[in-house]
Protein backbone atom coordinates (compact mmCIF):
# COMPACT_ATOMS: atom_id res chain seq x y z
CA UNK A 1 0.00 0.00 0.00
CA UNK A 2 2.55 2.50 0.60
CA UNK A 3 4.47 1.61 -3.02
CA UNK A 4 0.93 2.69 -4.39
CA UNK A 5 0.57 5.73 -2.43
CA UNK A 6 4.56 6.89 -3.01
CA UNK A 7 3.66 6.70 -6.72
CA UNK A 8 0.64 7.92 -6.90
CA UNK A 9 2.74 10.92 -5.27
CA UNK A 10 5.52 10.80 -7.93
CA UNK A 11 2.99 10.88 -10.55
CA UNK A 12 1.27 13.99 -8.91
CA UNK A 13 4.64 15.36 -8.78
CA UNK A 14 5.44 14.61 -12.55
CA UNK A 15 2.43 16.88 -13.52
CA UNK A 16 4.20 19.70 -12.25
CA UNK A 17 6.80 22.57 -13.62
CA UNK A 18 9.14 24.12 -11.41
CA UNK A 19 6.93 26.17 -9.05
CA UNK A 20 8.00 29.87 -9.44
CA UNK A 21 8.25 32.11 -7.01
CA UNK A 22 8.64 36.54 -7.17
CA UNK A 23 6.59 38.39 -10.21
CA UNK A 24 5.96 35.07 -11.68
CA UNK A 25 4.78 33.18 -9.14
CA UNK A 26 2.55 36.39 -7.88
CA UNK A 27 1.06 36.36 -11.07
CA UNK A 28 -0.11 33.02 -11.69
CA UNK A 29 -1.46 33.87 -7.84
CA UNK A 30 -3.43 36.72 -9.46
CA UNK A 31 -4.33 34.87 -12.34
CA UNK A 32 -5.13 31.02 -10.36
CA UNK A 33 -7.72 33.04 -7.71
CA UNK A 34 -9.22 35.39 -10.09
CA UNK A 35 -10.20 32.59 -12.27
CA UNK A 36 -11.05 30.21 -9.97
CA UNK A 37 -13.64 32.85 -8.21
CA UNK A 38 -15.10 33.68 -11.84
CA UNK A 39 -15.17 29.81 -12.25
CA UNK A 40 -17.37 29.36 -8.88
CA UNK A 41 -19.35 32.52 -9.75
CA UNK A 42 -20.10 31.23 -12.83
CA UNK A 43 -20.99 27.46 -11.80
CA UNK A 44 -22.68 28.02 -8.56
CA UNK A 45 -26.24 29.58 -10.30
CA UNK A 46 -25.99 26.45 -12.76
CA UNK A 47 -25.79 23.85 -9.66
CA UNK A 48 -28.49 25.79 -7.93
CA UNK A 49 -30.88 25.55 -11.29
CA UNK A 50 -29.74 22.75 -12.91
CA UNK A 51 -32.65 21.47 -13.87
CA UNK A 52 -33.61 24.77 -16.05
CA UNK A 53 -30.21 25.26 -17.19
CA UNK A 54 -30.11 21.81 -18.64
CA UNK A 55 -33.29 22.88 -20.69
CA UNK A 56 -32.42 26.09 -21.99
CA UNK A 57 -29.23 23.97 -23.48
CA UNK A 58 -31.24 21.11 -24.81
CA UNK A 59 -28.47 19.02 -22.98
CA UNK A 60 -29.02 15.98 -20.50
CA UNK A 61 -29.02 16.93 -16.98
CA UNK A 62 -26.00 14.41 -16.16
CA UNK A 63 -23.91 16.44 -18.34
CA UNK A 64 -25.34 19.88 -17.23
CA UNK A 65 -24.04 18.78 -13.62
CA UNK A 66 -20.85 17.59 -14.80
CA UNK A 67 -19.81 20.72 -16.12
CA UNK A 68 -21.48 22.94 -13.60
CA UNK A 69 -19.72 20.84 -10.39
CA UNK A 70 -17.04 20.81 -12.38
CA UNK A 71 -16.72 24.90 -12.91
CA UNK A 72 -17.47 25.25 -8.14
CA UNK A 73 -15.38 22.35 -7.45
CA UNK A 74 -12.59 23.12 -9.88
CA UNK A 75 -12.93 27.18 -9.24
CA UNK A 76 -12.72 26.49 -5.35
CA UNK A 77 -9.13 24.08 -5.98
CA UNK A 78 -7.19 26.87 -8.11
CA UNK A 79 -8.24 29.68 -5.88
CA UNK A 80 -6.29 27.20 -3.18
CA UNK A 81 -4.34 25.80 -6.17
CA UNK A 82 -4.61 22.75 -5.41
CA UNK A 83 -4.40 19.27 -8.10
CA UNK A 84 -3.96 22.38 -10.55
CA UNK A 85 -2.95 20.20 -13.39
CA UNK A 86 -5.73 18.18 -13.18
CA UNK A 87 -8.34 20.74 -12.36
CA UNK A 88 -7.46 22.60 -15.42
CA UNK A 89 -7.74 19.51 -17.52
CA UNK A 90 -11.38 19.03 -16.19
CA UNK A 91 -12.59 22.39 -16.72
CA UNK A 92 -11.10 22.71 -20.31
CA UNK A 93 -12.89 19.74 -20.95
CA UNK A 94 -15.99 21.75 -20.02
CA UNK A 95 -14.56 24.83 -21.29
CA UNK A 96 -13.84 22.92 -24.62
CA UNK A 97 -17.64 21.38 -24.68
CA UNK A 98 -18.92 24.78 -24.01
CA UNK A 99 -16.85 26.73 -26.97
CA UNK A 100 -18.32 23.68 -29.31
CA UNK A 101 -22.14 24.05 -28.29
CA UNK A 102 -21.28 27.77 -29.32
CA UNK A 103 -19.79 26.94 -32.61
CA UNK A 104 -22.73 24.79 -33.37
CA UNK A 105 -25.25 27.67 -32.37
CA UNK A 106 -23.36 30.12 -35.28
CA UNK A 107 -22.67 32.21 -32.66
CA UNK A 108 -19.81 34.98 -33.70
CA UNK A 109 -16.46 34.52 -32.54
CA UNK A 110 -16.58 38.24 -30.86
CA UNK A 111 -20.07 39.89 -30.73
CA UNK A 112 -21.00 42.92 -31.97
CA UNK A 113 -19.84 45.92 -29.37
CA UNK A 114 -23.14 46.52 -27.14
CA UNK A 115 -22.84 49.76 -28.01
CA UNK A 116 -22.90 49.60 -31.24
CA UNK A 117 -26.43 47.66 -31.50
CA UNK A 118 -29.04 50.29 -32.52
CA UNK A 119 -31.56 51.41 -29.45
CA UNK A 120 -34.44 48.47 -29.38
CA UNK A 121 -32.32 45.76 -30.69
CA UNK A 122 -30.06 45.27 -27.61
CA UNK A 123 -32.13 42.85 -26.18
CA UNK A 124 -31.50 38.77 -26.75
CA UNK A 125 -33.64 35.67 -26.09
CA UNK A 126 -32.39 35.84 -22.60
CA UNK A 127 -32.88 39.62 -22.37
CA UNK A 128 -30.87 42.60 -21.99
CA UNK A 129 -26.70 41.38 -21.64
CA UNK A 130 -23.43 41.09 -23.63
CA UNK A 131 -25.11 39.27 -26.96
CA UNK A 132 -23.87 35.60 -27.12
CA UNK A 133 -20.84 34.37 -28.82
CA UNK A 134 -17.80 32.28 -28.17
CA UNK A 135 -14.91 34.63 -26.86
CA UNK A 136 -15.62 33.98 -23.34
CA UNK A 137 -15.33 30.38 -23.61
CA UNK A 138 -12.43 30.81 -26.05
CA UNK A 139 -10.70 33.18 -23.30
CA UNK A 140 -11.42 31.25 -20.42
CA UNK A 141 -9.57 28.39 -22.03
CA UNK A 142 -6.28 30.16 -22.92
CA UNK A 143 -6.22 30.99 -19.42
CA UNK A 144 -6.55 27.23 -18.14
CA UNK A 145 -4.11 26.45 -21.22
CA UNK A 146 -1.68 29.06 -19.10
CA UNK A 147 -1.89 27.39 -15.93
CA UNK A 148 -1.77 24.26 -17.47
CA UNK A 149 1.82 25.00 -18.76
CA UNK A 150 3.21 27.22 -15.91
CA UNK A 151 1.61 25.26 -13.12
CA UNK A 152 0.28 27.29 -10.34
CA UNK A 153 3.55 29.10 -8.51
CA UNK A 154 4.36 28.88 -5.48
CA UNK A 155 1.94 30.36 -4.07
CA UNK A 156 -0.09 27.34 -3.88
CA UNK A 157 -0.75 24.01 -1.74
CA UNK A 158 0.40 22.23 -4.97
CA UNK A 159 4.20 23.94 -4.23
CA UNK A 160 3.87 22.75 -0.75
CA UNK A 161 2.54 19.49 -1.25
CA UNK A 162 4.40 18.37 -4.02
CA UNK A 163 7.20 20.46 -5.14
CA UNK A 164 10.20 22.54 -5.15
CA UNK A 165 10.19 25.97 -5.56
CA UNK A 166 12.69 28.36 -8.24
């Protein structure tokens, strides 16, 4: 048992870059909480109403709560950064389903500037917002593609669980 659990560690360990620490490592800080709030922000209303979430996508409710879990659970670990290697890999999965459902709508890569929608037409099917289209998606996985690389810093429980720092 403790052969499985020393390389279960190494493995963990293998996941990881060298944890930086000074500018770097205070700005994968900036960039690991920020995201991981927006990524609980965002998820928490969708596990709340799941149910009408999963109809307004047309999408079964299993997969509805597997992204939406995904987005509070894995927000929550890299605002800790914690298993940041493998909580970016689950939400670009979601992140990745999400930019295809929008692809498949037509949706524009970048929407038309709100302010430059005449008076009257502003509002969507799900009201007055930011009109629909895939940039967000698109942006929040470039970020997750960022950590991904560059690993959390050293700022994080992953540094102190499982690594060295620069």
């Amino acid at each position: 048992m403790l052969n499985f659990l020393e390389s279960a560690l190494d493995l963990l360990r293998s996941l990881y870059p060298a944890f930086p620490t000074g500018i770097q490592g205070g700005t994968l800080l900036a960039l690991r909480v920020g995201l991981g709030i927006l990524f609980v922000l965002h998820g928490y209303p969708k596990v709340t109403h799941l149910q009408q979430w999963s109809e307004s996508l047309e999408m079964p409710i299993y997969l509805c709560f597997l992204s939406a879990s995904s987005m509070v659970l894995g927000g929550i670990c890299l605002t800790f950064g914690l298993l940041t290697p493998l909580t970016c890999l689950a939400l670009l999965a979601s992140m990745a389903f999400a930019l295809v459902l929008e692809i498949t709508k037509g949706l524009p890569f970048i929407a038309n500037d709100p302010y430059l929608i005449p008076a009257g037409e502003y509002e969507g099917e799900n009201g007055k917002g930011e009109p629909p289209s895939q940039e967000k998606a698109f942006v929040y996985n470039l970020m997750l593609i960022v950590l991904l690389a560059f690993g959390p810093g050293s700022f994080s429980l992953d540094a102190w669980l499982f690594g060295t720092v620069l």
